[in-house]
C-alpha atoms as a PDB file:
ATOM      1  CA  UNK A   1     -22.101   2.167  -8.066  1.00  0.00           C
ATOM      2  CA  UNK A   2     -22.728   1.343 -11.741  1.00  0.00           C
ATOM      3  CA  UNK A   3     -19.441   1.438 -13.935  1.00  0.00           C
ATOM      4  CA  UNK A   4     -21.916   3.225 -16.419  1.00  0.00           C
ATOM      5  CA  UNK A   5     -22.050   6.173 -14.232  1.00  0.00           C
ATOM      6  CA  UNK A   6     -18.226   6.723 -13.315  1.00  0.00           C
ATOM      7  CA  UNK A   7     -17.595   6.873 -16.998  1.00  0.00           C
ATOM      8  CA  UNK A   8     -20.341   8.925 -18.051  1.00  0.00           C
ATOM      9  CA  UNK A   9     -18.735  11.740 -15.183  1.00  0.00           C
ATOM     10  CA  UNK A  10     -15.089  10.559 -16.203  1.00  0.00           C
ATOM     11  CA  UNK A  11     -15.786  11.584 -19.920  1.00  0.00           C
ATOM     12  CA  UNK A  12     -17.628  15.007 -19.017  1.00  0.00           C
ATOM     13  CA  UNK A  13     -14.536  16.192 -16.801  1.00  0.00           C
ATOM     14  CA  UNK A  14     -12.169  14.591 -19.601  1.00  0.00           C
ATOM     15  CA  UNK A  15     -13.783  16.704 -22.295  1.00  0.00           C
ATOM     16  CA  UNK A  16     -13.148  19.932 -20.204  1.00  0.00           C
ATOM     17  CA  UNK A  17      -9.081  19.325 -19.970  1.00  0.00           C
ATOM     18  CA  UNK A  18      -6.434  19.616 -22.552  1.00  0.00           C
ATOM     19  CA  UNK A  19      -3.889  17.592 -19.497  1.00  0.00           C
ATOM     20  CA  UNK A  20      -4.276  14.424 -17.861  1.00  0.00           C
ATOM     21  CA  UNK A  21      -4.113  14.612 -13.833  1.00  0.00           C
ATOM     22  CA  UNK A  22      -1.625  12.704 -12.103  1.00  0.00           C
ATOM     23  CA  UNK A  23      -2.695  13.335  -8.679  1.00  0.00           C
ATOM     24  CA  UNK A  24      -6.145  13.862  -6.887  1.00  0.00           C
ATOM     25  CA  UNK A  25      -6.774  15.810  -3.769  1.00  0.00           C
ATOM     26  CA  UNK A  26      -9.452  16.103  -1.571  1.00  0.00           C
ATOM     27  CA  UNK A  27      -9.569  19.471   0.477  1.00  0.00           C
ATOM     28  CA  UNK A  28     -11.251  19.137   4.417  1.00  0.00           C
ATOM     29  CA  UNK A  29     -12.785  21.678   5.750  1.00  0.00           C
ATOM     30  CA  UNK A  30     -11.456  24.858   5.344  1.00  0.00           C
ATOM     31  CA  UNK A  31      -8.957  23.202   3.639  1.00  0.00           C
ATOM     32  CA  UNK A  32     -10.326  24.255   0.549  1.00  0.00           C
ATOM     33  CA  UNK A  33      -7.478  27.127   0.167  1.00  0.00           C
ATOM     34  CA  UNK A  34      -5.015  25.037  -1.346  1.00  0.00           C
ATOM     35  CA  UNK A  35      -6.921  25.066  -4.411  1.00  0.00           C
ATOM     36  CA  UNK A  36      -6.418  28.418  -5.261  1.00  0.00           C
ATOM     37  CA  UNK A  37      -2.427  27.528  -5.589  1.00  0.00           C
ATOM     38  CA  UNK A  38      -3.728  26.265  -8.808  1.00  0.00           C
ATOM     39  CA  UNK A  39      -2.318  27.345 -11.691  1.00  0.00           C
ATOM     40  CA  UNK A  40      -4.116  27.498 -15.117  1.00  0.00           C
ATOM     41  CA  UNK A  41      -7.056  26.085 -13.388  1.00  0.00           C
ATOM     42  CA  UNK A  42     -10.039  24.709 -15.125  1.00  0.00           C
ATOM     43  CA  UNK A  43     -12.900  24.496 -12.272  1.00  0.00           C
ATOM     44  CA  UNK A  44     -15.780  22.759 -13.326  1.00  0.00           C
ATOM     45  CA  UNK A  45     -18.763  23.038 -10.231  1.00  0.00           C
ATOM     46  CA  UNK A  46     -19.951  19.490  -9.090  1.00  0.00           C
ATOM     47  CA  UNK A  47     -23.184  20.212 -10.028  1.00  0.00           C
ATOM     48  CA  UNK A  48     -22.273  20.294 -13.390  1.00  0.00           C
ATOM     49  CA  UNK A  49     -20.798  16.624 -13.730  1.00  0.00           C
ATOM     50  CA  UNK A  50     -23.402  13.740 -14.328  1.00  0.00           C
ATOM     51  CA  UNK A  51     -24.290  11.819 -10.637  1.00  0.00           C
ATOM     52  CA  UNK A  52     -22.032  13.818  -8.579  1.00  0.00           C
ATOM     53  CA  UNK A  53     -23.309  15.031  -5.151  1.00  0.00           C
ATOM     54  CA  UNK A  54     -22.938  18.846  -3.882  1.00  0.00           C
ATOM     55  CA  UNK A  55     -21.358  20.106  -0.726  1.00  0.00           C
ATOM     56  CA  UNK A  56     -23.902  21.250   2.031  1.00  0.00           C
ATOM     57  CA  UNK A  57     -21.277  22.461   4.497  1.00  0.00           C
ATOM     58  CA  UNK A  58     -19.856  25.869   4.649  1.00  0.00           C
ATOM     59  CA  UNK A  59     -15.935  25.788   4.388  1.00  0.00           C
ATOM     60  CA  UNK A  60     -17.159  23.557   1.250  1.00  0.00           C
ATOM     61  CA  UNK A  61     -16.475  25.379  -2.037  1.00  0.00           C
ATOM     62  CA  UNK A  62     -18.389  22.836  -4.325  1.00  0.00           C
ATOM     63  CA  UNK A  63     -16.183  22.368  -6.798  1.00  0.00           C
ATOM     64  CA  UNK A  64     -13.068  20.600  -8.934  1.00  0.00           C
ATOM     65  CA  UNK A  65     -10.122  22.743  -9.512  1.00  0.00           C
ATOM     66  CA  UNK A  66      -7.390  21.056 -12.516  1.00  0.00           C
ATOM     67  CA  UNK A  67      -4.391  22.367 -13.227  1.00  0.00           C
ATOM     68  CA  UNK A  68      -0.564  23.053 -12.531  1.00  0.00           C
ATOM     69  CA  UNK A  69       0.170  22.900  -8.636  1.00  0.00           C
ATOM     70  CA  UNK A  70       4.233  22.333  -7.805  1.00  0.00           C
ATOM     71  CA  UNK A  71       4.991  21.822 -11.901  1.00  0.00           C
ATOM     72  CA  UNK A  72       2.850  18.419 -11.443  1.00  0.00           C
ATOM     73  CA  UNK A  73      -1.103  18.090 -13.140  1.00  0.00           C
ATOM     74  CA  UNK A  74      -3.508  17.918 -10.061  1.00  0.00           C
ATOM     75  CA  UNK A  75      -7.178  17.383  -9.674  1.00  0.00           C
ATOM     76  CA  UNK A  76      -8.630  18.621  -6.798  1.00  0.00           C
ATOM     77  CA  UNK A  77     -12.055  18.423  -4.682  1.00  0.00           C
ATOM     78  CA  UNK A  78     -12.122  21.466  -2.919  1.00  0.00           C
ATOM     79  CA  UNK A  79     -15.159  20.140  -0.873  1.00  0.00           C
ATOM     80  CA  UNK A  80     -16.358  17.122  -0.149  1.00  0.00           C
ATOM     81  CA  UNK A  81     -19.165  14.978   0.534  1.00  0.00           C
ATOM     82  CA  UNK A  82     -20.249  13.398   3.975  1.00  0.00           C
ATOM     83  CA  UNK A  83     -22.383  10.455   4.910  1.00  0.00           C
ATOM     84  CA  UNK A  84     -23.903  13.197   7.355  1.00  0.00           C
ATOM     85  CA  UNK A  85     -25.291  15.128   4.740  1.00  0.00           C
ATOM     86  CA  UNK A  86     -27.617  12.228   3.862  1.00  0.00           C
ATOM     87  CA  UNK A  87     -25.809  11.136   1.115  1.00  0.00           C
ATOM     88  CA  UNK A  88     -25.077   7.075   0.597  1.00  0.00           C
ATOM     89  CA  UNK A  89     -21.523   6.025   1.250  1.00  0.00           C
ATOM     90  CA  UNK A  90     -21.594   5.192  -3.008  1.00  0.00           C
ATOM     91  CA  UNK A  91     -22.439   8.556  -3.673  1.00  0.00           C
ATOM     92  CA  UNK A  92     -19.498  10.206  -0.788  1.00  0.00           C
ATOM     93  CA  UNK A  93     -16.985   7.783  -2.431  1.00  0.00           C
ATOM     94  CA  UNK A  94     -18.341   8.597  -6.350  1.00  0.00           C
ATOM     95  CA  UNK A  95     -15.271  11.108  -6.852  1.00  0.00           C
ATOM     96  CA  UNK A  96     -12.884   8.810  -5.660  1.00  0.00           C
ATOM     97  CA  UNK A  97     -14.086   6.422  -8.609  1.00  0.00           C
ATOM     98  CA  UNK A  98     -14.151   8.865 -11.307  1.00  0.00           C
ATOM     99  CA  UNK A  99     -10.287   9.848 -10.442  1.00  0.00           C
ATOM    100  CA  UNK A 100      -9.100   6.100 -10.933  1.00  0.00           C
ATOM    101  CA  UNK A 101     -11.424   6.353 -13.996  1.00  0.00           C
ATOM    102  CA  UNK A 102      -9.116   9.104 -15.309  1.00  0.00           C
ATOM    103  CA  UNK A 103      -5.824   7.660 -14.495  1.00  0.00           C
ATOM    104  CA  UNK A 104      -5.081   8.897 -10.901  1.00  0.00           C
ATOM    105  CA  UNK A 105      -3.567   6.319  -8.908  1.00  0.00           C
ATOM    106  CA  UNK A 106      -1.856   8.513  -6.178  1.00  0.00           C
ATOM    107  CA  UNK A 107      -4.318  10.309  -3.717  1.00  0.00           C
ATOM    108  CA  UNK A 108      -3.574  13.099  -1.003  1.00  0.00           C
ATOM    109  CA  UNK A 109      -6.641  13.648   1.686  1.00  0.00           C
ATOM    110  CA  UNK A 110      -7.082  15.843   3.957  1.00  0.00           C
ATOM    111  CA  UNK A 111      -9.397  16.533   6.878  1.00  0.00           C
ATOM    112  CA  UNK A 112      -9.899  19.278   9.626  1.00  0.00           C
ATOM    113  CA  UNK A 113      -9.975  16.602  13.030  1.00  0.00           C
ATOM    114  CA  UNK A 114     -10.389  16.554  16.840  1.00  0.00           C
ATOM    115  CA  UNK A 115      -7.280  15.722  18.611  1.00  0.00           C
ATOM    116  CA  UNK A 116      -8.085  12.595  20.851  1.00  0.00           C
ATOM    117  CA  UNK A 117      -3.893  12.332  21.768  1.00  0.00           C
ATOM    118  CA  UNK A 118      -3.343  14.274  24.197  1.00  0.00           C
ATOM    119  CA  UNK A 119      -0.152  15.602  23.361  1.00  0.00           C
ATOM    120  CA  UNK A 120      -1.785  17.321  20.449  1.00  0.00           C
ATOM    121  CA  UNK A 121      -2.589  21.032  20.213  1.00  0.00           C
ATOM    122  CA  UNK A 122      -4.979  22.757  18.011  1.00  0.00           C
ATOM    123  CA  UNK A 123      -3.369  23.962  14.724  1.00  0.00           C
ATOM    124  CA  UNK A 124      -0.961  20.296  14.799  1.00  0.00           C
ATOM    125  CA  UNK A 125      -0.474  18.891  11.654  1.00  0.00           C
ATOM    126  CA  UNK A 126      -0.983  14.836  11.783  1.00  0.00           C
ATOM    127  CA  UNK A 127       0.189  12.440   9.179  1.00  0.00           C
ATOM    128  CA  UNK A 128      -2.272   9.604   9.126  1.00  0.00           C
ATOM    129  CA  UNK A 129      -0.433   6.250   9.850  1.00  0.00           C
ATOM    130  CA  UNK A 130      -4.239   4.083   9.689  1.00  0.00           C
ATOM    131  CA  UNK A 131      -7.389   5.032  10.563  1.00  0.00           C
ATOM    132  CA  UNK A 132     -10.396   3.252  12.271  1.00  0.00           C
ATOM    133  CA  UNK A 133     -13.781   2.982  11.233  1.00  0.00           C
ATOM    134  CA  UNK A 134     -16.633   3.797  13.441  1.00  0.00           C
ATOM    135  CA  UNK A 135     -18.946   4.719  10.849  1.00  0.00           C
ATOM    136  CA  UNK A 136     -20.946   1.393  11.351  1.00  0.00           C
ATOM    137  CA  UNK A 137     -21.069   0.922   8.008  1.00  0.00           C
ATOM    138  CA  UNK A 138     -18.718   0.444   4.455  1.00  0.00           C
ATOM    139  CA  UNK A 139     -18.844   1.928   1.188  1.00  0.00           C
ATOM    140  CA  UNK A 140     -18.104  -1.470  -0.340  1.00  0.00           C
ATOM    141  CA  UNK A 141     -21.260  -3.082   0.770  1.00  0.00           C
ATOM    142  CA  UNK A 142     -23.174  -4.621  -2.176  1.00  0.00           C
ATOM    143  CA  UNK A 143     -22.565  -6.611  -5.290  1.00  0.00           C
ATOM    144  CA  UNK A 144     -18.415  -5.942  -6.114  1.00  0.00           C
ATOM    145  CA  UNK A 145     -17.982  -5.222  -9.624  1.00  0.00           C
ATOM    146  CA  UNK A 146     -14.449  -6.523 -10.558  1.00  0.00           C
ATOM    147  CA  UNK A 147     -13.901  -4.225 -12.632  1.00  0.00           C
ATOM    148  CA  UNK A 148     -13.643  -1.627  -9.687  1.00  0.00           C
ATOM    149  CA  UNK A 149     -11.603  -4.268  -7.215  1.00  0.00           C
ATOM    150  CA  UNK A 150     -11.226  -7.028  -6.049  1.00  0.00           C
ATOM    151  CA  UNK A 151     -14.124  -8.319  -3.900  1.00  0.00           C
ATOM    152  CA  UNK A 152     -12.096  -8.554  -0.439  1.00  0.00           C
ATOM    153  CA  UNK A 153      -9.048  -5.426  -0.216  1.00  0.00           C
ATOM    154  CA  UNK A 154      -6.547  -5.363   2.137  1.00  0.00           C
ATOM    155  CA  UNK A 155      -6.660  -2.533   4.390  1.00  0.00           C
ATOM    156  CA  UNK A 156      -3.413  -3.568   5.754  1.00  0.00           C
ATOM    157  CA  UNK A 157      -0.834  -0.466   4.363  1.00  0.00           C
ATOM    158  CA  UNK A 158      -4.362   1.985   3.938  1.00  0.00           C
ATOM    159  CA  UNK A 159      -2.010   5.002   3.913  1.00  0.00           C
ATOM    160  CA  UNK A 160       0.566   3.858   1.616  1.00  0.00           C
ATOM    161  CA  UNK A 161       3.950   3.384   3.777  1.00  0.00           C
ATOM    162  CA  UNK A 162       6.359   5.261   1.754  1.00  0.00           C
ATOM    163  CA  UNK A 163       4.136   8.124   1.141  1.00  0.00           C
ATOM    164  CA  UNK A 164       4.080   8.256   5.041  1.00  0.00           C
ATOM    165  CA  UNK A 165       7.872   8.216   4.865  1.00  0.00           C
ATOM    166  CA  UNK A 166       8.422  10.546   2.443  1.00  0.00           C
ATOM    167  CA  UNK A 167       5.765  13.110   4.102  1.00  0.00           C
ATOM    168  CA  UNK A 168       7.647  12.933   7.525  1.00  0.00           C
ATOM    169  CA  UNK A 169      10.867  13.889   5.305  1.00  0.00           C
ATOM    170  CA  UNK A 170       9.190  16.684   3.677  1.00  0.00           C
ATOM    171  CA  UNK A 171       8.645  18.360   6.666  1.00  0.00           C
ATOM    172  CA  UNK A 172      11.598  17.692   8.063  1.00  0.00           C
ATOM    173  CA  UNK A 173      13.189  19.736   5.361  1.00  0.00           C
ATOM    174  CA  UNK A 174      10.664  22.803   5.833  1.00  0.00           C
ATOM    175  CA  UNK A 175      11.601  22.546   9.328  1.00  0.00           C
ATOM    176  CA  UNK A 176       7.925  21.601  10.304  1.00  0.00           C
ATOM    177  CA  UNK A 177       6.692  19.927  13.097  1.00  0.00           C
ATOM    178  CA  UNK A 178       3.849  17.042  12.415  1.00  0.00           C
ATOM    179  CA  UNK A 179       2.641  14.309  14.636  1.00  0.00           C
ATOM    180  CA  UNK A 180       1.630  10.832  12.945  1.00  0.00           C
ATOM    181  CA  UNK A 181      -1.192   8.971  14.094  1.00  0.00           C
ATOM    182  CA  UNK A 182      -4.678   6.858  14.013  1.00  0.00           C
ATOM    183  CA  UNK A 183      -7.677   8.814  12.475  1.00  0.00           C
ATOM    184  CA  UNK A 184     -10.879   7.229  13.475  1.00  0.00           C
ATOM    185  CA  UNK A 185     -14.245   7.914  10.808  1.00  0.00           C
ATOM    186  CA  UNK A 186     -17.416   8.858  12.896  1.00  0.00           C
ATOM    187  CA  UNK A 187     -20.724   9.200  10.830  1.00  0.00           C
ATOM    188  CA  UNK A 188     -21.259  12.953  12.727  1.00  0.00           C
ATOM    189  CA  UNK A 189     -22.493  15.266  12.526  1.00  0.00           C
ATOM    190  CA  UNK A 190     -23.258  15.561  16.450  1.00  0.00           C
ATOM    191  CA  UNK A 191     -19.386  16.319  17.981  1.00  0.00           C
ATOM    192  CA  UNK A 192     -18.253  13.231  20.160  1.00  0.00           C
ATOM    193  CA  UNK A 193     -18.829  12.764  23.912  1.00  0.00           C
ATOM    194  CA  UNK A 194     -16.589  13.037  26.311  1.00  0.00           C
ATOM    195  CA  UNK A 195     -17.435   9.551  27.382  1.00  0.00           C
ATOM    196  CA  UNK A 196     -16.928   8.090  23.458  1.00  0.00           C
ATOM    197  CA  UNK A 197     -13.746  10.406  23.281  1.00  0.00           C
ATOM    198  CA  UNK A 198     -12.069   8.294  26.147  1.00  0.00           C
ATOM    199  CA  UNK A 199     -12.988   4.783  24.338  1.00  0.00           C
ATOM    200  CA  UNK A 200     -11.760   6.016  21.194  1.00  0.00           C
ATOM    201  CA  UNK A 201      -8.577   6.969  22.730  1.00  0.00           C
ATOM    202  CA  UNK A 202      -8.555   3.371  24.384  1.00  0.00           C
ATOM    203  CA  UNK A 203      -8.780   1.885  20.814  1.00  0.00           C
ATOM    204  CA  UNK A 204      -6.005   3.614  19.826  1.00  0.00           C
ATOM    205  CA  UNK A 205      -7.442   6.614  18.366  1.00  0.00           C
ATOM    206  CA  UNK A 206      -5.157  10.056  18.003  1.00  0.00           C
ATOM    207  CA  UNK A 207      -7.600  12.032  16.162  1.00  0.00           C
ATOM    208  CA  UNK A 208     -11.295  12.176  15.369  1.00  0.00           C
ATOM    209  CA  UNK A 209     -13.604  13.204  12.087  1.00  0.00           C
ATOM    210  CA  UNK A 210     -16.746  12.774  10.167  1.00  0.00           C
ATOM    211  CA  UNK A 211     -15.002  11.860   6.790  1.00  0.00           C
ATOM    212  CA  UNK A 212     -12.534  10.239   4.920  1.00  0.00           C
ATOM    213  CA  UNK A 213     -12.427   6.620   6.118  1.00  0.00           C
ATOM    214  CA  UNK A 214     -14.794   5.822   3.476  1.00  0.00           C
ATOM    215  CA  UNK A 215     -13.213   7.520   0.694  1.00  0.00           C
ATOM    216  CA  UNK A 216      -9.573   5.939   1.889  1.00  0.00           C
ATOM    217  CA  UNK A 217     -12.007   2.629   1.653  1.00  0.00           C
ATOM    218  CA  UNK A 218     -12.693   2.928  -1.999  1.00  0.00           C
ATOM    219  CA  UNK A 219      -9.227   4.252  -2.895  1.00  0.00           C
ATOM    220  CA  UNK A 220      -7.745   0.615  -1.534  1.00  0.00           C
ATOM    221  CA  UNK A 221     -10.132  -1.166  -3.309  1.00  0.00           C
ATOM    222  CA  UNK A 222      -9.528   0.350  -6.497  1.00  0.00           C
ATOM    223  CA  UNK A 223      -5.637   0.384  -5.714  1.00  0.00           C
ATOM    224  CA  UNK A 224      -4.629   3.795  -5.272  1.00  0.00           C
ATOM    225  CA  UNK A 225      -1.550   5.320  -3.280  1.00  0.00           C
ATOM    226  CA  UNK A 226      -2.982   6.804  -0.556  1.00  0.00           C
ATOM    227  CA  UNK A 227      -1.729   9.408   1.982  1.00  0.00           C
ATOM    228  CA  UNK A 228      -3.704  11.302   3.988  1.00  0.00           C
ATOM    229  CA  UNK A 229      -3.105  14.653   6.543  1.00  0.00           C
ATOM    230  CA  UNK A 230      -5.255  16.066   9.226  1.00  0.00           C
ATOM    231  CA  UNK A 231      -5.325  19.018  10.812  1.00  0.00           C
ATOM    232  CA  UNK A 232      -5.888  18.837  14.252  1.00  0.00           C
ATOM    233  CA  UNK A 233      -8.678  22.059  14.588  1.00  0.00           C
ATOM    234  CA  UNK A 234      -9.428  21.383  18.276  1.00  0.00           C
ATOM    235  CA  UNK A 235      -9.212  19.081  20.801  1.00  0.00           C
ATOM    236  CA  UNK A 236     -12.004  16.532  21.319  1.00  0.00           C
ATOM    237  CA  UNK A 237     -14.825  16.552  23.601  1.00  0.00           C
ATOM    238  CA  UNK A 238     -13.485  16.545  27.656  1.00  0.00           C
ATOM    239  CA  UNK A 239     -10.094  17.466  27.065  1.00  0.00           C
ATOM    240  CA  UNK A 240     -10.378  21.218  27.383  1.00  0.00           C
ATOM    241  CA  UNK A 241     -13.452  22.616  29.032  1.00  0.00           C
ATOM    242  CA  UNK A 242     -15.097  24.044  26.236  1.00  0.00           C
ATOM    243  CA  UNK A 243     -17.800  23.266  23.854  1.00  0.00           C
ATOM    244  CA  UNK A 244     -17.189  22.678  19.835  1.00  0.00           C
ATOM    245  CA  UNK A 245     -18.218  24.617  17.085  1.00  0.00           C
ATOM    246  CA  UNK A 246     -17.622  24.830  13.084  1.00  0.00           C
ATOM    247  CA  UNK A 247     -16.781  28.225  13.541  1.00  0.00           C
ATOM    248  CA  UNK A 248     -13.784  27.250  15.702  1.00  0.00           C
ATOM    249  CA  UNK A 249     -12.961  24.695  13.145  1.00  0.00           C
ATOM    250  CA  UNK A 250     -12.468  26.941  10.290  1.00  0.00           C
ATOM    251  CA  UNK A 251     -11.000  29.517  12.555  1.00  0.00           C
ATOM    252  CA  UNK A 252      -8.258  27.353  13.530  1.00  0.00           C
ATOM    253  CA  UNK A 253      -7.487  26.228   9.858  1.00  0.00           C
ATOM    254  CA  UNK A 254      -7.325  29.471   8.665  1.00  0.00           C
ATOM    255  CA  UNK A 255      -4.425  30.306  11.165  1.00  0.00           C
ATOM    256  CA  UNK A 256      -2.340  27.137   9.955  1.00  0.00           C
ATOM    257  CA  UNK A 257      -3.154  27.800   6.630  1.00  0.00           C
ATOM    258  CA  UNK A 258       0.627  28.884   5.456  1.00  0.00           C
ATOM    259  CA  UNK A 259       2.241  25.647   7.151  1.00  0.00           C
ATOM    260  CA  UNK A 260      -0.673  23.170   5.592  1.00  0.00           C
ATOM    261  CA  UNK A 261       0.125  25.004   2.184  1.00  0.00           C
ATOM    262  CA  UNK A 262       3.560  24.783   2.330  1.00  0.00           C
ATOM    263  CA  UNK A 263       3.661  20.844   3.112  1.00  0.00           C
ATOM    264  CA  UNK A 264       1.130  20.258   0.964  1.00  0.00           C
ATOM    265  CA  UNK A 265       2.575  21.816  -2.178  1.00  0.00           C
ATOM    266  CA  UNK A 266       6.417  20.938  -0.964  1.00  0.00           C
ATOM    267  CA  UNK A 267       4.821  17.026  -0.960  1.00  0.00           C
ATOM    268  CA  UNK A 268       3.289  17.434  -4.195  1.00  0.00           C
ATOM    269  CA  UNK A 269       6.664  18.878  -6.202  1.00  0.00           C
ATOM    270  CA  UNK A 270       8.030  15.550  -5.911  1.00  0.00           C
ATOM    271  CA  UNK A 271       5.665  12.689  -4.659  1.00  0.00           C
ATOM    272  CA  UNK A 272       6.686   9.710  -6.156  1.00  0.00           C
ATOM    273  CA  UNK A 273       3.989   7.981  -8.269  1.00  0.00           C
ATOM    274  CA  UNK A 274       4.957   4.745  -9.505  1.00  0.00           C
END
């Protein structure tokens, strides 16, 4: 991804705020709610901003939402790009770039995933501890401009350890229950197999999704604080006897809205960035 680009889209979203961000989000599938916490939001579409990409999938608003959330500055995604929607893994991961560009070093995803752990339940909240990636591919691949990162990143802390801490305390204090586990990156958009459900649980796989390994990717190499959340929207092919939908997806989102709001925005009040 040319450096050119990320700062022509860095300086067209800079010249629409009167605040500098301090923390980026990226809303999952109907996800996308916690956006409208906002407070004296400026929301510029993507298809506005030079070279970004647009959101095909419904539960995908389409757009970035700046402003107040929890008395700290927050950029937010609410919708992302997938590699499913025929986009390159440079283009999915173009966002991520322009929010170092503009200062953010701290980075809350979040996903709607299939529970592969069995102990799960739809509507769980999971705290990602690592994640695995069976997307057969990297958004890194290609000439490394240093300027971006360093050529080889460790992927070794790829949720940032003390945000994982400090997210497990949060809800402690709201008196929420949350799992923690391994979320492992399909390319989608076909659901799993029963069959590749059961190796993925042998590799040590809690939960399953079609995003945000990549973008988790770029944020390491360009040395962001990562911390990512999932909400577990069903369980995974062969577990219950039922097929999978998107409808069921956003349906069970919607229902665990309030507790995904409330950990979300209790999280960013007091996140610590340096």
């Amino acid at each position: 991804m040319e450096y050119s680009k990320i700062k022509e889209a860095n300086e067209f979203i800079k010249s629409q705020l009167s605040t500098t961000p301090e923390i980026g989000l990226v809303l999952g599938s109907g996800l996308g709610v916690l956006a409208d916490e906002i407070e004296n939001p400026v929301i510029i579409p993507y298809n506005q901003i030079p070279y970004f990409p647009e959101s095909t999938v419904s539960g995908h608003k389409g757009q970035l939402v700046i402003g107040q959330l929890e008395g700290r500055q927050v950029l937010a995604m609410q919708g992302r790009f997938h590699f499913y929607e025929g986009y390159t893994m440079q283009q999915v991961t173009f966002p991520i770039r322009v929010m170092k560009e503009l200062g953010i070093t701290s980075l809350i995803v979040t996903n709607a995933a299939g529970g592969i752990n069995e102990s799960f339940e739809p509507g769980d909240l999971m705290v990602i501890t690592d994640q695995i990636n069976n997307m057969g591919t990297s958004p890194l691949i290609g000439p490394n401009d240093d300027q971006l990162g360093a050529r080889f990143p460790d992927m070794s802390s790829a949720y940032n350890k003390q945000y994982v801490e400090f997210a497990l305390e949060a809800a402690k204090e709201l008196d929420l229950k949350v799992q923690t586990g391994v979320y492992v990156g399909n390319t989608g958009p076909a659901y799993e197999t029963p069959a590749e459900v059961r190796m993925l649980r042998t590799w040590g796989g809690d939960a399953v999704g079609m995003s945000t390994v990549p973008e988790v990717m770029v944020a390491n190499h360009a040395n962001m604080k990562v911390l990512g959340i999932s909400c577990i929207s069903n369980m995974a092919a062969g577990i219950l006897d039922q097929p999978l939908t998107h409808h069921e997806v956003i349906e069970t989102t919607d229902k665990v809205k309030q507790d995904f709001l409330q950990f979300v925005k209790k999280i960013v009040q007091t996140l610590p960035l340096n």
